[in-house]
Protein backbone atom coordinates (compact mmCIF):
# COMPACT_ATOMS: atom_id res chain seq x y z
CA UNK A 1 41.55 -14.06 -17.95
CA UNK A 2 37.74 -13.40 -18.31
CA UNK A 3 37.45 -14.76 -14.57
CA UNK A 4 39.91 -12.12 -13.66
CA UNK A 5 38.41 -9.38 -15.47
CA UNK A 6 34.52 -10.41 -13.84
CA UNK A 7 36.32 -10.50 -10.39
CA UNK A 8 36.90 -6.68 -11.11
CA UNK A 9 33.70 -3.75 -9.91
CA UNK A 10 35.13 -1.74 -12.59
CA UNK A 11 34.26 -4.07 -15.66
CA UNK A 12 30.47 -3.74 -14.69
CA UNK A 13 30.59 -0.09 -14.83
CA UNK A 14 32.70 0.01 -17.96
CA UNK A 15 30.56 -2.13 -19.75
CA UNK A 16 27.10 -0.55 -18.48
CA UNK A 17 28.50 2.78 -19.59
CA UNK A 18 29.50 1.84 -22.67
CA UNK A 19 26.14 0.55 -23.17
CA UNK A 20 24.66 3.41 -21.64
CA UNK A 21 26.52 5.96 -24.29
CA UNK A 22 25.48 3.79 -27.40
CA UNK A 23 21.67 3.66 -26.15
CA UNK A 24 20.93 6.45 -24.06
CA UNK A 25 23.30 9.67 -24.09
CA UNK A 26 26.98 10.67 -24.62
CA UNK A 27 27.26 11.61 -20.96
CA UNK A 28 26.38 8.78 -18.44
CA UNK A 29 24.33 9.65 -15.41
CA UNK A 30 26.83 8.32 -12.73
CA UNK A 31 24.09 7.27 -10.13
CA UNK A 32 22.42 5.46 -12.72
CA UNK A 33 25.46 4.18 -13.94
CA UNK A 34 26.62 2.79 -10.40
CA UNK A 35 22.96 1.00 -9.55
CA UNK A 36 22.88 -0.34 -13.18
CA UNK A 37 26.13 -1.61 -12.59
CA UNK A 38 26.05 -3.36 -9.26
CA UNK A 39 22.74 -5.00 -10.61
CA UNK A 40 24.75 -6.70 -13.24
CA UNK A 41 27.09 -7.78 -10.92
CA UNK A 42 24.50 -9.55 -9.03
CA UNK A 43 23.09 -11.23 -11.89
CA UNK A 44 26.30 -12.28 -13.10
CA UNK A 45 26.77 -10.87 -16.15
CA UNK A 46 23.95 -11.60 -17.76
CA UNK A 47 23.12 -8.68 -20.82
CA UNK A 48 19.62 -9.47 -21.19
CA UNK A 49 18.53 -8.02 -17.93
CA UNK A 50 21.02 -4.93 -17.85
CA UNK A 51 19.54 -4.11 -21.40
CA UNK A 52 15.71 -4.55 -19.91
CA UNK A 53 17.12 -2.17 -17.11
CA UNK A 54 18.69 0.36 -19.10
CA UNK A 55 16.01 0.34 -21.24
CA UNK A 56 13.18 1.03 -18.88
CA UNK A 57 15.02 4.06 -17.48
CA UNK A 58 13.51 7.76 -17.42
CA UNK A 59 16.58 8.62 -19.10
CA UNK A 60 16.48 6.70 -21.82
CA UNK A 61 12.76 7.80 -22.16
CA UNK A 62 13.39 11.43 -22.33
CA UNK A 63 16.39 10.82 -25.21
CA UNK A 64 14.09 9.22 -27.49
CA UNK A 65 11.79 12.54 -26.96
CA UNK A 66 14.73 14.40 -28.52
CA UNK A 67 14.53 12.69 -31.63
C-alpha cells in the first residue's frame, strides 16, 4: 500500500504542503510547493532534506518576521 501511495506525484505535494502550512503559512506558494515537491521525490522520501529545504526558503524567512 505505501509502495502504491510513493508511486503517486500527488503524495509528494500533499505531504510538502501539509508541511508547508504547519511551518511556513496557511496558503502554500504553489511554485514552491511543486519544486519542493519533485525534490522529495528524487530523494525518495526522505523528511530530513525536504525540512532543510523548506526551511531555508525566503518564505519561511519573511513569516518568522511577522511574529
Amino acid at each position: 500500500m505505501i509502495d502504491l501511495l510513493l508511486q503517486q506525484p500527488s503524495t509528494a505535494v500533499f505531504v510538502t504542503s501539509k508541511l508547508w502550512r504547519n511551518f511556513v503559512s496557511p496558503t502554500p506558494d504553489p511554485a514552491t510547493i511543486n519544486k519542493l515537491a519533485a525534490d522529495f521525490r528524487r530523494g525518495h522520501y526522505q523528511l530530513k532534506p525536504l525540512m532543510r529545504a523548506l526551511l531555508l526558503t525566503p518564505q519561511f524567512w519573511r513569516s518568522r518576521a511577522n511574529w
